[in-house]
C-alpha atoms as a PDB file:
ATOM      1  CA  UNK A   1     -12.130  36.723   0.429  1.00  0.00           C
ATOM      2  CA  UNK A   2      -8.776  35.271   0.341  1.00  0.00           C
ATOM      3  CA  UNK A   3      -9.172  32.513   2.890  1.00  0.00           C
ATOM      4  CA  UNK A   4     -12.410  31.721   1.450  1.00  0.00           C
ATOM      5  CA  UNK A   5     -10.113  31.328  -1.581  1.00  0.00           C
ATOM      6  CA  UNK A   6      -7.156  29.842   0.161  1.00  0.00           C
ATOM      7  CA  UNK A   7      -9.880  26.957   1.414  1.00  0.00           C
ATOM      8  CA  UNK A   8     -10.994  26.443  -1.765  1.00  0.00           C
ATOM      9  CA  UNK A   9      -7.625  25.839  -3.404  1.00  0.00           C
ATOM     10  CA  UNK A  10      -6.508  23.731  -0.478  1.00  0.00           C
ATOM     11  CA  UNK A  11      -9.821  21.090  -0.610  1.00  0.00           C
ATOM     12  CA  UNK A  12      -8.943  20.812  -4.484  1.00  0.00           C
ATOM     13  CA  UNK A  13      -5.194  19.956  -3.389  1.00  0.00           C
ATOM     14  CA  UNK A  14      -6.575  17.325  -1.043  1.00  0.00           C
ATOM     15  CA  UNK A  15      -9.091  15.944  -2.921  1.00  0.00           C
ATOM     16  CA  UNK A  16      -6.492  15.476  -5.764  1.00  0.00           C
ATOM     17  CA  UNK A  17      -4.180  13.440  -3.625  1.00  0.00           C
ATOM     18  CA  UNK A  18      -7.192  11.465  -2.758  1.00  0.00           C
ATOM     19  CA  UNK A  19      -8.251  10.002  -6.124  1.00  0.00           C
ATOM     20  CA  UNK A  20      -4.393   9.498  -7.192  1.00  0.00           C
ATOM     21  CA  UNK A  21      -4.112   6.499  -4.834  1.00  0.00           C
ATOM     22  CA  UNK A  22      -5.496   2.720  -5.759  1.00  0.00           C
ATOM     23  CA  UNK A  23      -6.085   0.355  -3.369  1.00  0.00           C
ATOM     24  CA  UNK A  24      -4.614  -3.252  -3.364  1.00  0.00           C
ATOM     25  CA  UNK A  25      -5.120  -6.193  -1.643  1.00  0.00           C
ATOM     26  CA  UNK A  26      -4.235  -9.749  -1.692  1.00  0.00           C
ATOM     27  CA  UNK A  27      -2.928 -13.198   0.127  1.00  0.00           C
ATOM     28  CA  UNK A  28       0.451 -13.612   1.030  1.00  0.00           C
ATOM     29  CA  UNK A  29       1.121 -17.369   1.119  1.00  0.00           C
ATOM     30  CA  UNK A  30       4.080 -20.223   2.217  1.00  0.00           C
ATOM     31  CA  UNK A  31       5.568 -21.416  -0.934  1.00  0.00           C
ATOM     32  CA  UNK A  32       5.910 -24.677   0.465  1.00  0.00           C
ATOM     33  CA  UNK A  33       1.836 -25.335   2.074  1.00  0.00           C
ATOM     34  CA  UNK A  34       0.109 -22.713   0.453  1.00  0.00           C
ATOM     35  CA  UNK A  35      -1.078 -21.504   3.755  1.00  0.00           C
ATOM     36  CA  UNK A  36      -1.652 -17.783   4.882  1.00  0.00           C
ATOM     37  CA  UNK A  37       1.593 -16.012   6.303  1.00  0.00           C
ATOM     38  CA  UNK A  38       0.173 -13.921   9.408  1.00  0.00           C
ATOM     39  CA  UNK A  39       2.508 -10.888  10.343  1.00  0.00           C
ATOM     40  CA  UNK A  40       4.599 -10.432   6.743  1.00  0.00           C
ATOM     41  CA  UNK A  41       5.012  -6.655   6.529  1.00  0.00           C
ATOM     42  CA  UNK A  42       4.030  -4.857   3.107  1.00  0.00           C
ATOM     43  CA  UNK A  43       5.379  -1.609   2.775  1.00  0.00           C
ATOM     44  CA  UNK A  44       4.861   1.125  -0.246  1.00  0.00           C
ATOM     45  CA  UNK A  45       9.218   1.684  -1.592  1.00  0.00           C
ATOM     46  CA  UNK A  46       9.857   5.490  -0.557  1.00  0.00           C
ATOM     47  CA  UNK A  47       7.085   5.981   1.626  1.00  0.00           C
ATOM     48  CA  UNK A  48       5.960   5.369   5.323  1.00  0.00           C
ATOM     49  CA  UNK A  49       3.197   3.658   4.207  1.00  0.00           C
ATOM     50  CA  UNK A  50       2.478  -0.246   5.377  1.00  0.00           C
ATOM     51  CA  UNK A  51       0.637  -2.734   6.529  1.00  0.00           C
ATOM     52  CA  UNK A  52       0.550  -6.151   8.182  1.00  0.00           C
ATOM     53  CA  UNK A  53      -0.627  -9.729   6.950  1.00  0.00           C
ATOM     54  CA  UNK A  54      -3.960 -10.804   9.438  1.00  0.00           C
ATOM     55  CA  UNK A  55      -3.998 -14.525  10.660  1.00  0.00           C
ATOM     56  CA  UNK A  56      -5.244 -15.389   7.108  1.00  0.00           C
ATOM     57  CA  UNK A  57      -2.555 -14.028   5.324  1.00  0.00           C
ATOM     58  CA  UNK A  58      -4.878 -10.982   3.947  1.00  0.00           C
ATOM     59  CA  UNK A  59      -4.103  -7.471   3.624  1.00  0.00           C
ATOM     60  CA  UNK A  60      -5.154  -4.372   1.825  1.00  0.00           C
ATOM     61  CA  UNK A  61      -2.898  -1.331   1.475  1.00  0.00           C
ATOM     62  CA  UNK A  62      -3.967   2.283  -0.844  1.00  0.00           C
ATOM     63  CA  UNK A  63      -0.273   2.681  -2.788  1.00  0.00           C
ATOM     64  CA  UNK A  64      -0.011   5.639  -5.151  1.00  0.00           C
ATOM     65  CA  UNK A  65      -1.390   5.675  -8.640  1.00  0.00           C
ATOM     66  CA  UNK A  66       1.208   4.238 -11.128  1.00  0.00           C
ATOM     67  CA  UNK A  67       4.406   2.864 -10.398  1.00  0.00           C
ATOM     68  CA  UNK A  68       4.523   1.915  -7.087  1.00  0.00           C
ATOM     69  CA  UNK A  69       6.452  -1.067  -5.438  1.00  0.00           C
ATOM     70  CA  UNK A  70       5.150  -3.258  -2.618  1.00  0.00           C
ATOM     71  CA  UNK A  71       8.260  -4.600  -0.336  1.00  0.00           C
ATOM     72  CA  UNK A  72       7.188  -7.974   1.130  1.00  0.00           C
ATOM     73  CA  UNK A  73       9.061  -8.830   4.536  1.00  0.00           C
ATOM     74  CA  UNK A  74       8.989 -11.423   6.829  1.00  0.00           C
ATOM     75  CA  UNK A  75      11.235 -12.392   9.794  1.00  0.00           C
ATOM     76  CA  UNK A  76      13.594 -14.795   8.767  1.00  0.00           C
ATOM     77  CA  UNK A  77      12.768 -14.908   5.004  1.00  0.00           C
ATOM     78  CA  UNK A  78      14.686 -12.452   2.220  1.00  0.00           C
ATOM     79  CA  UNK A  79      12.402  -9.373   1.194  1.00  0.00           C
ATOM     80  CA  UNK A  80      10.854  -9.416  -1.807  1.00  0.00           C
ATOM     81  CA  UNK A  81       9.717  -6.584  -3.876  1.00  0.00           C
ATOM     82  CA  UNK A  82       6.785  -6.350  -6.506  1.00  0.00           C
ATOM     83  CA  UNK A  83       5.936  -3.379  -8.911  1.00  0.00           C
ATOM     84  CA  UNK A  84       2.150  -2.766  -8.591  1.00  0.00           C
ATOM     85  CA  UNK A  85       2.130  -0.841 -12.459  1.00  0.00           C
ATOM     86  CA  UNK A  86      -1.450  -0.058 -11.858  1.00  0.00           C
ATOM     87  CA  UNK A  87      -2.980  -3.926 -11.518  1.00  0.00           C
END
């Protein structure tokens, strides 16, 4: 009875952590063409959580629900960061 219970409390857990993340995507582009950056690293602030630009530019990340802060990065080039404040 109490690892059926312990189970049961521990899917709940998970499936709480689940639906408190959002999902974002977008382009990353050069200022000065307006052509996709392949390779720019976007990284969640605090976490271990990133991804990598494709040869377009594109790139889709799942960031905590709320206030969380995408860190832009490219070789070269000054990071940037951008608060995500549930868009």
């Amino acid at each position: 009875m109490r690892k059926v219970l312990l189970l049961t409390v521990m899917c709940f857990a998970l499936l709480g952590s689940a639906i408190a993340q959002q999902s974002v995507s977008g382009t990353v582009v050069s200022e000065s063409d307006g052509l996709g950056l392949p390779g720019v690293t976007i990284s969640e602030k605090g976490t271990g959580n990133g991804v990598l630009t494709d040869t377009n530019g594109k790139f889709s990340i799942k960031v905590a629900s709320g206030k969380s802060t995408l860190v832009f990065s490219f070789i070269g080039m000054q990071a940037v960061e951008e608060s995500v404040n549930d868009r």
